[in-house]
Protein backbone atom coordinates (compact mmCIF):
# COMPACT_ATOMS: atom_id res chain seq x y z
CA UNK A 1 -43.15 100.21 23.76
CA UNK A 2 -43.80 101.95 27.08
CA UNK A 3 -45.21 105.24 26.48
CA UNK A 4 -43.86 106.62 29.88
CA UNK A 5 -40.35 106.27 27.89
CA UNK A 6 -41.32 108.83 25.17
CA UNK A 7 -40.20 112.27 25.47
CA UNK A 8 -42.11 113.60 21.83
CA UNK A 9 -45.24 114.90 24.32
CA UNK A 10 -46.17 115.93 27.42
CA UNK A 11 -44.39 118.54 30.03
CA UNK A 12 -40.76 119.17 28.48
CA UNK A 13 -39.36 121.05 31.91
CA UNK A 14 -40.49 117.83 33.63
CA UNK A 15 -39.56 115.25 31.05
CA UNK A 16 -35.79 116.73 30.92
CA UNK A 17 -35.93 117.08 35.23
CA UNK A 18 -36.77 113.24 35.11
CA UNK A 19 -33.97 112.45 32.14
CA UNK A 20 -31.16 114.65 33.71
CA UNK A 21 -31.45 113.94 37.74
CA UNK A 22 -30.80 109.93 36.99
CA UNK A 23 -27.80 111.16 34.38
CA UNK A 24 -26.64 113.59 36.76
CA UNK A 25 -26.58 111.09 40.09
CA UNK A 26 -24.90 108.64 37.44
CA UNK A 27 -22.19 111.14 36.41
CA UNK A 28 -21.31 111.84 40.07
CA UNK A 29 -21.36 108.10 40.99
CA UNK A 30 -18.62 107.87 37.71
CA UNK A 31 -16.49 110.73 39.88
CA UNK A 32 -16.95 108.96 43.21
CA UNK A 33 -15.50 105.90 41.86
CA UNK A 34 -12.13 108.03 41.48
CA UNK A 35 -12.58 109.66 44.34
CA UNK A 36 -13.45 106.84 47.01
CA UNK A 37 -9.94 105.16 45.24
CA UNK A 38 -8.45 108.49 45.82
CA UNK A 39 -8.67 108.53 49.39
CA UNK A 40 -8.34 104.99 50.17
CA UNK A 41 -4.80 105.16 48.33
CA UNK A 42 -4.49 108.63 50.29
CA UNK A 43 -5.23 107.48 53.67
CA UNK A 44 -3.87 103.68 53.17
CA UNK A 45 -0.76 104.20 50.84
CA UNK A 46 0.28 108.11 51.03
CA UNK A 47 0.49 111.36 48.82
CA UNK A 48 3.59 109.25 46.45
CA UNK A 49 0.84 106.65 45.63
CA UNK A 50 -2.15 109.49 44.88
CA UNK A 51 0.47 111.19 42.75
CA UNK A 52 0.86 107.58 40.63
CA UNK A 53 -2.78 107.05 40.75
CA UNK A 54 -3.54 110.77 39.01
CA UNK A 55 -0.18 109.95 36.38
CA UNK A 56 -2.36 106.61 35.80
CA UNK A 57 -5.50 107.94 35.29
CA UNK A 58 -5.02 110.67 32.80
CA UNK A 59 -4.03 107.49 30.66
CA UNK A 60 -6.90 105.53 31.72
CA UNK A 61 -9.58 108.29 31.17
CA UNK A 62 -8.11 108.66 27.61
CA UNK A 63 -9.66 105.31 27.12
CA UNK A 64 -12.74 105.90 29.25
CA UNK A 65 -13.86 108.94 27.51
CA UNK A 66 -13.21 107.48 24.09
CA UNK A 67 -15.23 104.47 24.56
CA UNK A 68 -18.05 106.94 26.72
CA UNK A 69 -18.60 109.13 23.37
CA UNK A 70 -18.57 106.67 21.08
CA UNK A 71 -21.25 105.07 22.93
CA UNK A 72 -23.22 108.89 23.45
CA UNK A 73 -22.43 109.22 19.86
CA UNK A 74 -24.07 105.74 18.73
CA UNK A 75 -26.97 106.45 21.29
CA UNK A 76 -27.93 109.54 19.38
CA UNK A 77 -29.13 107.34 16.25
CA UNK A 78 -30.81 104.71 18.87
CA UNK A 79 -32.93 107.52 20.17
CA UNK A 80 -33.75 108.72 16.75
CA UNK A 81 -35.21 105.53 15.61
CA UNK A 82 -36.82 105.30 18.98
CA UNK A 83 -38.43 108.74 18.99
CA UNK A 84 -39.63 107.53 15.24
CA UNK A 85 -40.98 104.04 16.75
CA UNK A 86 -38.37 102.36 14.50
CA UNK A 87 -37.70 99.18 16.76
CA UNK A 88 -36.09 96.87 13.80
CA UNK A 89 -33.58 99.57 12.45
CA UNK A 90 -33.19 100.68 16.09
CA UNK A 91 -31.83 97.03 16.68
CA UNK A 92 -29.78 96.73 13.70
CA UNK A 93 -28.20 99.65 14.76
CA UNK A 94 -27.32 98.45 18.02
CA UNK A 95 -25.69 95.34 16.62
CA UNK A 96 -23.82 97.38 13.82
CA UNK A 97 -22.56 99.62 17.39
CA UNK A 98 -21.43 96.61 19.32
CA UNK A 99 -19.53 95.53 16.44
CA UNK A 100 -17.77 98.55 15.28
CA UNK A 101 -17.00 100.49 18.27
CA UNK A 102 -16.23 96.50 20.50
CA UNK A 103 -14.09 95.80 17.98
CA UNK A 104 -12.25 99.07 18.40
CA UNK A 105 -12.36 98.86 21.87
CA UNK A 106 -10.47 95.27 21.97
CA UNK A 107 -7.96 96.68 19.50
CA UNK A 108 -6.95 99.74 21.51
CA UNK A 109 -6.59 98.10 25.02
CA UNK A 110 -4.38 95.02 23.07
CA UNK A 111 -2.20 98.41 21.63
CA UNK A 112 -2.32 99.79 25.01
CA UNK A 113 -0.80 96.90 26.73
CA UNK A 114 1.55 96.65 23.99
CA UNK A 115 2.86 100.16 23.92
CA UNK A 116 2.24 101.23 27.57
CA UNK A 117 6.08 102.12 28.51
CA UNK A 118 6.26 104.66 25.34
CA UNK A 119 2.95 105.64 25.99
CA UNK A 120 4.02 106.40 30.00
CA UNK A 121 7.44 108.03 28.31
CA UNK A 122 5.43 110.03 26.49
CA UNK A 123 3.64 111.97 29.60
CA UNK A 124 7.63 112.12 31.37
CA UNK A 125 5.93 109.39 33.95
CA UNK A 126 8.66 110.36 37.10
CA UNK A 127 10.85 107.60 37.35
CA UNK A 128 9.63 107.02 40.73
CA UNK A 129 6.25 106.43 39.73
CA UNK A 130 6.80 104.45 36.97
CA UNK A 131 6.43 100.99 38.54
CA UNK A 132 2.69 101.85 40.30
CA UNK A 133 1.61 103.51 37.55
CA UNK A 134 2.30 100.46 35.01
CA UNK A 135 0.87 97.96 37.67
CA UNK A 136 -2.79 99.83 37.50
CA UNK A 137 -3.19 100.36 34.11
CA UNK A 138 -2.12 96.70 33.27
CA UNK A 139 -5.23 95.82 35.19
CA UNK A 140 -7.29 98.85 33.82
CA UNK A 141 -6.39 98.45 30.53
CA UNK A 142 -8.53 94.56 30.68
CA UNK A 143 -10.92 96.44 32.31
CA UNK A 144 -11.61 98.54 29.75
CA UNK A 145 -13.69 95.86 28.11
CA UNK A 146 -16.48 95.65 30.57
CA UNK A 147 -16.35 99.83 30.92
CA UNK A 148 -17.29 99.05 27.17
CA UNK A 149 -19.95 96.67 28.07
CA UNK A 150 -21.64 98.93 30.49
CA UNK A 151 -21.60 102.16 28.34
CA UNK A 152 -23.23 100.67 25.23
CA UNK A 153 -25.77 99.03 27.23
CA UNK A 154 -26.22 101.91 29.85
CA UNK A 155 -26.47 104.60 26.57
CA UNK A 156 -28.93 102.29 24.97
CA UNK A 157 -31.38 102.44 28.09
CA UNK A 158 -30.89 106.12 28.20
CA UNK A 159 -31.40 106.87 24.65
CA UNK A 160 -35.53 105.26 25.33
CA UNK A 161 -35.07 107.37 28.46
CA UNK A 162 -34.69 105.17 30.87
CA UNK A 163 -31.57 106.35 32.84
CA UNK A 164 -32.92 105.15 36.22
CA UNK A 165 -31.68 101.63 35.61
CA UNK A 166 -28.05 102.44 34.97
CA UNK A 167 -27.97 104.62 37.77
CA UNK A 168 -28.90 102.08 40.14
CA UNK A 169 -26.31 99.12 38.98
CA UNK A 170 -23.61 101.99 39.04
CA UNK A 171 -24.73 102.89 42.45
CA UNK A 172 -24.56 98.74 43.76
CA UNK A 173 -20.96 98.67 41.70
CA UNK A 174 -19.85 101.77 43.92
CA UNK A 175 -20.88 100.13 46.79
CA UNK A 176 -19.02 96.77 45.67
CA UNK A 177 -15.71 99.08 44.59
CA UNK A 178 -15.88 100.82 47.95
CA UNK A 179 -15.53 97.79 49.85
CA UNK A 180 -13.36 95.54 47.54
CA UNK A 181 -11.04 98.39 47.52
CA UNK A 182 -10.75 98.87 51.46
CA UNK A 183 -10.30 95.01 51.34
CA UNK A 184 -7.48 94.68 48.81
CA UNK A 185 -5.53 97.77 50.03
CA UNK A 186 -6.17 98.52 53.87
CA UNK A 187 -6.21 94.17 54.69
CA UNK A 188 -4.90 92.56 51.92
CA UNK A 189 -2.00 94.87 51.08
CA UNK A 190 -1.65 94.92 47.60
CA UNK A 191 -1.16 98.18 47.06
CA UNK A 192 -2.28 100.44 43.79
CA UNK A 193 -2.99 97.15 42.09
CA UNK A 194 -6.15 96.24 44.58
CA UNK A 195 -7.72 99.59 43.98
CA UNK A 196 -7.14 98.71 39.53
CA UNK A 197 -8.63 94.94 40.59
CA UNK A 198 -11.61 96.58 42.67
CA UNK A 199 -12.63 99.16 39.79
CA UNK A 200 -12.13 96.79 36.83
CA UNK A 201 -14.45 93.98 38.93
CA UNK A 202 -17.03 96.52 39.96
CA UNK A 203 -17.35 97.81 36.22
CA UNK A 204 -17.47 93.97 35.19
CA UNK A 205 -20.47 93.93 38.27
CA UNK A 206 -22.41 97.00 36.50
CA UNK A 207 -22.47 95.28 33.04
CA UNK A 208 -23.93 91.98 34.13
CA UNK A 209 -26.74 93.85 36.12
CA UNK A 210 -27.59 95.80 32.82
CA UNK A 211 -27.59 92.80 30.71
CA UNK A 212 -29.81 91.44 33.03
CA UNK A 213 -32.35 93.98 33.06
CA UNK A 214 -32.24 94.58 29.93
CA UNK A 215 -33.25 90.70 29.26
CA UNK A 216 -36.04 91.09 31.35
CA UNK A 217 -37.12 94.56 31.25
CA UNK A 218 -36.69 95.98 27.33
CA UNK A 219 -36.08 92.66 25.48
CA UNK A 220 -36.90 95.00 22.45
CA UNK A 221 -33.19 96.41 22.69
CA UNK A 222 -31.80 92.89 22.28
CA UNK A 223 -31.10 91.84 18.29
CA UNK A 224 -31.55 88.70 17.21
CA UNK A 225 -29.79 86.46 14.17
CA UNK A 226 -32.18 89.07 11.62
CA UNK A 227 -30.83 91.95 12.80
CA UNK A 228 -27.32 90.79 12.88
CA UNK A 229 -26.33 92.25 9.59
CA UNK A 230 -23.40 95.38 8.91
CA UNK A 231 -26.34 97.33 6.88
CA UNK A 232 -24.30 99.72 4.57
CA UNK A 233 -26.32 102.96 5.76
CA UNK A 234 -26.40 102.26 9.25
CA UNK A 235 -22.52 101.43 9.37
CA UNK A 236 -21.81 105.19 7.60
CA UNK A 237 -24.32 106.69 9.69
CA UNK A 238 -22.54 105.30 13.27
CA UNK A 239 -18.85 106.17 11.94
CA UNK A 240 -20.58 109.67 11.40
CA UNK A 241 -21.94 109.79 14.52
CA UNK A 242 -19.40 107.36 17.60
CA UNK A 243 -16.52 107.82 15.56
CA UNK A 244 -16.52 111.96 15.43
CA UNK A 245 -18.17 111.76 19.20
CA UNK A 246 -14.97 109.54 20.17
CA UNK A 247 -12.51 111.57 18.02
CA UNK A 248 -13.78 114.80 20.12
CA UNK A 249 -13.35 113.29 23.52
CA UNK A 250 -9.87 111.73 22.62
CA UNK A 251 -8.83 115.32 21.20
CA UNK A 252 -9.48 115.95 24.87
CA UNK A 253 -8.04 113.48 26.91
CA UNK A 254 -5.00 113.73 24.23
CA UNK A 255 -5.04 117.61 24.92
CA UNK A 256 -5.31 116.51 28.93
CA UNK A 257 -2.19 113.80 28.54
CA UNK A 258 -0.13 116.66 27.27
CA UNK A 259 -1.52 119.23 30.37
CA UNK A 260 -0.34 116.36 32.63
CA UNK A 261 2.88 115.87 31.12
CA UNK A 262 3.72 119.79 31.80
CA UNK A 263 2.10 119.43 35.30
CA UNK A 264 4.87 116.26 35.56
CA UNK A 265 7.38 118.77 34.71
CA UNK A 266 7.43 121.34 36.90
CA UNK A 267 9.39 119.57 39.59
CA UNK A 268 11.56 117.53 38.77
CA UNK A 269 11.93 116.34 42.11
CA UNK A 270 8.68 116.89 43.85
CA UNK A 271 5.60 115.72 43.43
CA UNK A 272 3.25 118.16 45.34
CA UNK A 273 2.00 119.54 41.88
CA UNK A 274 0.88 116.60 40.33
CA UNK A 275 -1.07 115.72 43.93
CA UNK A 276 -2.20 119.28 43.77
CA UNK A 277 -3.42 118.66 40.33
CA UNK A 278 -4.98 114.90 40.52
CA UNK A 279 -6.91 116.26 43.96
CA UNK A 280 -8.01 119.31 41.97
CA UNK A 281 -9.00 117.38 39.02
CA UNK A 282 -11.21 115.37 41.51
CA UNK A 283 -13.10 118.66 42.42
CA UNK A 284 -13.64 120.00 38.97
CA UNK A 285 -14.60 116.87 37.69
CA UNK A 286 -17.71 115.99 40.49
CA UNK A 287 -18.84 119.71 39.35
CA UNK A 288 -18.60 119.50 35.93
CA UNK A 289 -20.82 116.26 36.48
CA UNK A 290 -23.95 118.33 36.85
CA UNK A 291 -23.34 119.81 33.60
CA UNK A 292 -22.67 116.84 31.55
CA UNK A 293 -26.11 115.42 33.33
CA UNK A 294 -27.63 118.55 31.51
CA UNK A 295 -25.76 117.85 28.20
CA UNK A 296 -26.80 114.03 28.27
CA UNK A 297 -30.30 114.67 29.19
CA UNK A 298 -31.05 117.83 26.16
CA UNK A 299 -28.91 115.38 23.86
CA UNK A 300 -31.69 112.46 24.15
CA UNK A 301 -34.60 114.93 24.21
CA UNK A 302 -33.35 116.65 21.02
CA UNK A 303 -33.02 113.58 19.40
CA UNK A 304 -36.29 111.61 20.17
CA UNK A 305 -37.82 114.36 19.17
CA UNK A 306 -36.25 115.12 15.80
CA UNK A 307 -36.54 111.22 15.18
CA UNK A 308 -40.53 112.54 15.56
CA UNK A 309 -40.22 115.38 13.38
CA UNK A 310 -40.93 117.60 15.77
CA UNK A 311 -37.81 120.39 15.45
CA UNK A 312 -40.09 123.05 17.58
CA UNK A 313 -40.10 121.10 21.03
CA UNK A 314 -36.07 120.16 20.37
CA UNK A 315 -35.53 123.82 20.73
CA UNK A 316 -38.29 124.34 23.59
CA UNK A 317 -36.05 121.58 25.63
CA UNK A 318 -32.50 122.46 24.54
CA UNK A 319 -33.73 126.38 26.34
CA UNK A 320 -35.43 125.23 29.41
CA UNK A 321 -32.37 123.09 29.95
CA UNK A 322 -29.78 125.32 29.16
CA UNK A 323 -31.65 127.80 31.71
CA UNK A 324 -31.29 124.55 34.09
CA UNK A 325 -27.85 123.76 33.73
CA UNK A 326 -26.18 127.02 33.79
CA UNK A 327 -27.79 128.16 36.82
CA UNK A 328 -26.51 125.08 38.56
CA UNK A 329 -23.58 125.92 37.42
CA UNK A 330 -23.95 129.85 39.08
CA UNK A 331 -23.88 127.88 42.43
CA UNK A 332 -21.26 125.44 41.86
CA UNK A 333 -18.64 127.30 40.24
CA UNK A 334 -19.05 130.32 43.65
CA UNK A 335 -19.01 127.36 45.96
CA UNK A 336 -15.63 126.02 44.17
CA UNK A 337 -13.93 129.45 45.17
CA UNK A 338 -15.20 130.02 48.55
CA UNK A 339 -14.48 126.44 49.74
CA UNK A 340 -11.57 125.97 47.96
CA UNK A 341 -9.82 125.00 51.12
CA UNK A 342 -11.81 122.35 52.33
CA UNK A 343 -12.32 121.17 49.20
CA UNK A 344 -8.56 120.44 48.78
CA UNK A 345 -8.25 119.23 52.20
CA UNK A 346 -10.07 116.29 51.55
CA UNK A 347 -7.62 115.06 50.06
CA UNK A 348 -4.23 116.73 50.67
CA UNK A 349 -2.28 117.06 54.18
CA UNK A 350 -1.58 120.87 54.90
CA UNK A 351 1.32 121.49 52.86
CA UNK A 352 2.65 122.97 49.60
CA UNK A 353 0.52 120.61 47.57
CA UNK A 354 -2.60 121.36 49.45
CA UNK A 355 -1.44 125.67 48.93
CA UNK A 356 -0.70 124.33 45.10
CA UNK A 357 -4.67 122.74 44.64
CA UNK A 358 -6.05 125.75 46.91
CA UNK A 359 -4.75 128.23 44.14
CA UNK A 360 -5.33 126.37 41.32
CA UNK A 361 -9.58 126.00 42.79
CA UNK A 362 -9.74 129.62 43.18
CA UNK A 363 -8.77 130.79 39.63
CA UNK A 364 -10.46 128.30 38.00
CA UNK A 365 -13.53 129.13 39.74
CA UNK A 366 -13.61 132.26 37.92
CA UNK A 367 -14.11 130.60 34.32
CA UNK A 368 -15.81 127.41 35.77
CA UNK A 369 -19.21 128.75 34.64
CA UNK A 370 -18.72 128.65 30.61
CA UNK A 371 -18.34 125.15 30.93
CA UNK A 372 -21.94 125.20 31.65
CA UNK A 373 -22.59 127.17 28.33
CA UNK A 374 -20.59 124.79 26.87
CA UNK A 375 -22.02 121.36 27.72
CA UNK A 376 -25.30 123.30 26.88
CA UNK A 377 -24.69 123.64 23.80
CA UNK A 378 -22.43 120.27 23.64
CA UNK A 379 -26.06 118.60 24.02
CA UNK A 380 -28.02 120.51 21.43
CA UNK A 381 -25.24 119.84 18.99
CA UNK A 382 -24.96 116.05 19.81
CA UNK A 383 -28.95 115.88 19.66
CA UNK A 384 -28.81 117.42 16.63
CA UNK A 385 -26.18 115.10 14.90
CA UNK A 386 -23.73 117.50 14.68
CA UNK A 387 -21.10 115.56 16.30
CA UNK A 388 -18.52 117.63 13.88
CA UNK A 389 -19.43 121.11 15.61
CA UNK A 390 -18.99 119.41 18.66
CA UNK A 391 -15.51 117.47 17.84
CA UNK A 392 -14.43 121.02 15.63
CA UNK A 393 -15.01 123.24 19.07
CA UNK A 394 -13.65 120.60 21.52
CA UNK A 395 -10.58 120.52 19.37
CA UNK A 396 -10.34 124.66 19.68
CA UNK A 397 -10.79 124.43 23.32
CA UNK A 398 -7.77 122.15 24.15
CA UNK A 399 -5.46 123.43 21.87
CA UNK A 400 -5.85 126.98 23.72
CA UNK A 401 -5.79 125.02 26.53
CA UNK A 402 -2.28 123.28 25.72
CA UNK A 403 -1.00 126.00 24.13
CA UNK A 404 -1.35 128.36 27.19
CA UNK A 405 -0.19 125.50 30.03
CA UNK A 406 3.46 125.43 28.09
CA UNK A 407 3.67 128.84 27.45
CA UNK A 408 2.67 130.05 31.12
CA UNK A 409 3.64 127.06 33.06
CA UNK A 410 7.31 128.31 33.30
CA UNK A 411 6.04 131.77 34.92
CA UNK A 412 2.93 130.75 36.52
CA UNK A 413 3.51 126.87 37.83
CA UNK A 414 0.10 124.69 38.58
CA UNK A 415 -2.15 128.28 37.95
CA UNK A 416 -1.37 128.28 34.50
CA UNK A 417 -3.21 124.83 33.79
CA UNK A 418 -6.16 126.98 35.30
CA UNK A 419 -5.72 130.32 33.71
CA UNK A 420 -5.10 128.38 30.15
CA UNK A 421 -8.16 125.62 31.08
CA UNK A 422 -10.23 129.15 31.24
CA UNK A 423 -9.34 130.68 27.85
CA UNK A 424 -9.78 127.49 26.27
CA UNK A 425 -13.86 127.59 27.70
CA UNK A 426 -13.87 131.59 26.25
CA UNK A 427 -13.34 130.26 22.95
CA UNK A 428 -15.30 127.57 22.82
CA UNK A 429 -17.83 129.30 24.26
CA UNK A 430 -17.78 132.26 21.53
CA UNK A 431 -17.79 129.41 18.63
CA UNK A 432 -20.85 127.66 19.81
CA UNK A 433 -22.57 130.71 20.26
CA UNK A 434 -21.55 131.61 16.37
CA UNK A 435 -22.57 128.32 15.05
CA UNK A 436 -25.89 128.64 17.04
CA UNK A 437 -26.40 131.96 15.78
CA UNK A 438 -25.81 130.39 12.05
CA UNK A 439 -28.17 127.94 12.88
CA UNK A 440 -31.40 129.41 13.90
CA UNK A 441 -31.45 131.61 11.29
CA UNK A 442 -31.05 128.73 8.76
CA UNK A 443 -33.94 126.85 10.57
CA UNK A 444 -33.51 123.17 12.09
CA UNK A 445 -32.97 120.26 9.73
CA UNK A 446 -34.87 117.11 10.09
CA UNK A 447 -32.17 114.25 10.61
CA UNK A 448 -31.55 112.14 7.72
CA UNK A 449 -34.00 109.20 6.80
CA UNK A 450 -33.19 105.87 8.08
């Protein structure tokens, strides 16, 4: 094993700056896939088409973020067994995650094709819309299989900590979706379906380039025929672990589905706030990249170095990169206020939409930085294993969240989304800290035995 991968000694401020700048650039690559399709269906096919594309994509990222935590949650135990120099149970567990959470993976996108008119009923799709919006996620949906492909591989390098190698294939798969995109809409003309055929190709692109450097790079993270076995301990211990990770990141997107269905709803006529809202969601979602790069990187550190038996250094990271991520997130949440404007411009004409996302930037700004607390402590819980605290506060935060967008939306229009997104991060916020609090004084818990 390369001892350059090991994160159990050495300089922890260092180690996590090394683990979380790949994560990060990957995390904001992820976001500039939507937004280079964002503004190539903006500037090629108009504001009707971005409005489809944003309806489309709150489907699509239900899937996305599913099949992202169950591979985070999965890559927790692979670190573990890594950090504990493991490498055969490290490999059985891989297999047992390719077959539990592929074969889940294959089942949902063979429901989702199945079920997607009731499932684009469901979010009161605009009638309008309907026909893009079905087009793109017929392709998505079959893409969903490499997004798979890439995730368990790319969370299997990360979890040795190497996250430099994902990073660059997703960087060469940008540059492939940039251009195959620009092809298939601006030249070929094929509308909302060549930006679905460029992103499902590029993610296809991204998961051969892992494979391969996995085969030739860390051939220890391949199994073999003996590892190729559902062992009864590691099979509980992955349901614990992807399946609650998946279960908190679908409470999300579920919570999100039913945010975008009210957002759908409050013209019935125009669509300037859903634009408002998918441009927006592209701006929140590049910032709240930097601090899921923070979560990732404390989740891996945590865990290698529990897997060591070392619960003293776990803590020494998960506070030097707490102290990290939230004050990046002092400087991106003031910039989202003060450039508000800009920001929306980039991808809305002047107009009521453009006002719409303007308003919405600003008010959110004010609550933007407790998601920084939040993915803080997302990461020590995850390293932890405590996917339940995790899942159990997610599931608090969107239900405020939901809760408050229906009750305020009638009153407040797109700024309630924002105001209700807000209260949702107070109480999350408050629980962690509770739980935390709870925690230290019980001490930190070895994980269990492999």
């Amino acid at each position: 094993m390369s001892q350059a991968l090991h994160l159990t000694s050495g300089p922890i401020t260092l180690q996590l700056l090394r683990l979380a700048l790949p994560l990060l650039g990957a995390n904001v690559l992820q976001q500039l896939y939507n937004i280079a399709n964002s503004l190539v269906v903006t500037w090629c096919l108009g504001e009707r088409a971005l409005a489809a594309l944003g309806v489309a994509e709150s489907v699509m990222n239900l899937y996305i973020y599913v099949i992202t935590g169950a591979c985070v949650g999965a890559g927790v135990l692979v670190a573990q067994f890594y950090g504990e120099g493991n490498l055969p149970r490290l490999r059985r567990q891989l297999y047992v995650s390719a077959v539990l959470i592929g074969g889940s993976v294959l089942a949902a996108v063979a429901l989702g094709q199945l079920f997607l008119p009731q499932i684009l009923g469901l979010i009161s799709t605009p009638t309008d819309l309907t026909g893009d919006v079905s087009r793109y996620l017929r392709i998505i949906l079959v893409g969903m299989l490499f997004t798979f492909t890439y995730n368990y591989l790319a969370a299997a390098l990360r979890a040795i900590g190497d996250t430099r190698a994902a990073l660059l294939f997703l960087f060469l798969s940008l540059g492939y979706n940039l251009v195959c995109a620009w092809v298939l809409v601006a030249v070929l003309d094929l509308g909302i379906m060549g930006t679905a055929l460029a992103t499902a190709t590029a993610q296809m692109l991204s998961s051969a380039l892992c494979l391969l450097y996995i085969r030739k790079k860390r051939p220890f993270l391949l199994f073999g025929r003996e590892d190729m076995r559902m062992d009864a301990t590691l099979v509980r211990r992955t349901v614990s672990y992807a399946a609650v990770a998946a279960l908190q990141q679908s409470s999300l997107y579920l919570g999100k589905l039913m945010v975008q269905g009210a957002v759908n709803d409050i013209s019935p006529v125009d669509t300037a706030p859903i634009s408002a809202f998918t441009a927006a969601g592209r701006v929140e979602n590049f910032a709240q990249a930097f601090g899921i790069g923070g979560c990732d990187a404390m989740a891996i550190f945590i865990a290698q170095n529990l897997g060591a038996h070392q619960p003293r250094r776990a803590l020494q990271g998960f506070v030097r990169g707490a102290a990290i991520t939230v004050g990046t997130g002092v400087v991106l949440s003031a910039g989202m206020g003060l450039f508000a404007a800009p920001l929306a411009g980039l991808f809305l004409e002047p107009g009521p939409g453009m006002d719409l996302c303007v308003s919405y930037l600003r008010l959110i700004s004010w609550f933007f930085l407790l998601s920084y607390f939040g993915n803080s402590f997302v990461g020590w819980f995850r390293g932890i294993g405590r996917m339940n605290i995790t899942f159990l506060g997610t599931t608090l935060q969107i239900a405020i969240r939901v809760v408050a967008t229906y009750l305020l939306v009638g009153n407040m229009g797109l700024d309630a989304v924002a105001l209700a997104t807000g209260l949702g991060w107070v109480a999350i916020v408050l629980f962690q800290i509770t739980i935390f609090s709870l925690q230290m004084h019980k001490g930190i818990a070895d994980p269990p035995a492999g």
